[in-house]
C-alpha atoms as a PDB file:
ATOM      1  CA  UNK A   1     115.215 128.254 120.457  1.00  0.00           C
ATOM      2  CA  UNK A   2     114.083 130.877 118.540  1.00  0.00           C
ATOM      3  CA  UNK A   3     117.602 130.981 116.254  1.00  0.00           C
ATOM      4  CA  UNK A   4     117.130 127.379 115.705  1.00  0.00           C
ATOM      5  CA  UNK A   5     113.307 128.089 114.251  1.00  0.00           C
ATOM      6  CA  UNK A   6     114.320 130.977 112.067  1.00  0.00           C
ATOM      7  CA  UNK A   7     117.665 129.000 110.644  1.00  0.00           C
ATOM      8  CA  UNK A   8     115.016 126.294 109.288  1.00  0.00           C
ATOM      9  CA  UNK A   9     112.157 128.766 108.229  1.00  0.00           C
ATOM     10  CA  UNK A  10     115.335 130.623 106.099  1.00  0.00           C
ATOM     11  CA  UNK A  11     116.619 127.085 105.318  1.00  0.00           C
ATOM     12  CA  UNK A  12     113.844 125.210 103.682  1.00  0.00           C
ATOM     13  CA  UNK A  13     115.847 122.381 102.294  1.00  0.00           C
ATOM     14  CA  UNK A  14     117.760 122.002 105.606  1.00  0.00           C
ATOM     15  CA  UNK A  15     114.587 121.584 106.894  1.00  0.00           C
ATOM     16  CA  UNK A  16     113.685 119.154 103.995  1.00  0.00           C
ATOM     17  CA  UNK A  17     116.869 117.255 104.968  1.00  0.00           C
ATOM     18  CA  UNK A  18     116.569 116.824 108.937  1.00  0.00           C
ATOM     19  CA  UNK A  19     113.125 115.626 108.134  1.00  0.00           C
ATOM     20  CA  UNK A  20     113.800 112.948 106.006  1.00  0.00           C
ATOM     21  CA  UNK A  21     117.064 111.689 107.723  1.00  0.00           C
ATOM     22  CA  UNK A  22     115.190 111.640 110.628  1.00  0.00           C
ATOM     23  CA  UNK A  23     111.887 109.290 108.951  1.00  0.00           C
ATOM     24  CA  UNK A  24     115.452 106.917 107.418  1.00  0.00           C
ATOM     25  CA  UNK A  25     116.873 106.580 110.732  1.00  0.00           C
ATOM     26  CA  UNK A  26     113.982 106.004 112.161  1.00  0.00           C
ATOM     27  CA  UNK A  27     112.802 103.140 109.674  1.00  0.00           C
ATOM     28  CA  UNK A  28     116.424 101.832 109.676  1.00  0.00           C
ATOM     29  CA  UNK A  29     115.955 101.348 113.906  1.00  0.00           C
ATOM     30  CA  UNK A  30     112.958 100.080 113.628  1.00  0.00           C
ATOM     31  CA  UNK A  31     114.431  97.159 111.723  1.00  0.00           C
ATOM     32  CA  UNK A  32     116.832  96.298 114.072  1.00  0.00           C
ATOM     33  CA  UNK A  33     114.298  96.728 117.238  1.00  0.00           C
ATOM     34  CA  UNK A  34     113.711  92.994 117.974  1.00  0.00           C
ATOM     35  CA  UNK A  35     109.813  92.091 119.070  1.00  0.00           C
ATOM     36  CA  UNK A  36     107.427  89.587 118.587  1.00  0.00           C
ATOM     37  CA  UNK A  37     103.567  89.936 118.846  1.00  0.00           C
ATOM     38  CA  UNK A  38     103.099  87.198 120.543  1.00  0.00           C
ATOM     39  CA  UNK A  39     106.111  86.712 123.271  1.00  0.00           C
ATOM     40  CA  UNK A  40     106.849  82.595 123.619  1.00  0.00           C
ATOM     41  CA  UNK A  41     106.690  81.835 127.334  1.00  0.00           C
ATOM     42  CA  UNK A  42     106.702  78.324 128.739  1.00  0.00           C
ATOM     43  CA  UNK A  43     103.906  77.398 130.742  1.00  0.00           C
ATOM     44  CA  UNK A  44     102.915  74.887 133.127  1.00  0.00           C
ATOM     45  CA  UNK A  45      98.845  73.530 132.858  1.00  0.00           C
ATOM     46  CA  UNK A  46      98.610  73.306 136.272  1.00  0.00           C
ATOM     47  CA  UNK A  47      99.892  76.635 137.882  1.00  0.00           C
ATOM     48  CA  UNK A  48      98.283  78.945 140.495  1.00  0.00           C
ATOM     49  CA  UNK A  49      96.496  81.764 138.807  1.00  0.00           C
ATOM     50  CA  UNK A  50      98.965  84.176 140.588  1.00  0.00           C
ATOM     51  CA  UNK A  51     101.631  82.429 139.258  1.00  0.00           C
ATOM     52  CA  UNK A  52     100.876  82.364 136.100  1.00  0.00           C
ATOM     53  CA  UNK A  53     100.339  86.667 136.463  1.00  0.00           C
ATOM     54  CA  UNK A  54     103.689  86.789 137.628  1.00  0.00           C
ATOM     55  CA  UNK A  55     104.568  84.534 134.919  1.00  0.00           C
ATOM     56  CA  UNK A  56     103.572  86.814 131.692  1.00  0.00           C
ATOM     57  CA  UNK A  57     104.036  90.275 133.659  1.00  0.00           C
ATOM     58  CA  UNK A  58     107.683  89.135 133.959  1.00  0.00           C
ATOM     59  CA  UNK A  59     109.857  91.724 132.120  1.00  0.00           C
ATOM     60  CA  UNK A  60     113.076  90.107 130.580  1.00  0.00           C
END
């Protein structure tokens, strides 16, 4: 661990370059992650309360 800390504190612009790959790559996945804020769910008027828990805490 220590090698890999003293390679980057000799190697500022390596440093400078992991750093900012790393923040594009990132950016780059976070466009492709697919989410919505609100998730559409179907639902019926007259369900049971505990139904309708189940309903939205359903993970797809």
């Amino acid at each position: 661990m220590r090698s890999i800390i003293n390679y980057f504190i000799k190697n500022q612009i390596a440093a400078n370059l992991l750093m900012i790959s790393i923040l594009i790559f990132g950016y780059f996945g976070l466009q492709r992650m697919k989410s919505t804020f609100f998730p559409e769910k179907s639902l019926s008027p007259n369900q049971h309360p505990l139904g309708l828990s189940r309903c939205i805490a359903r993970r797809n």
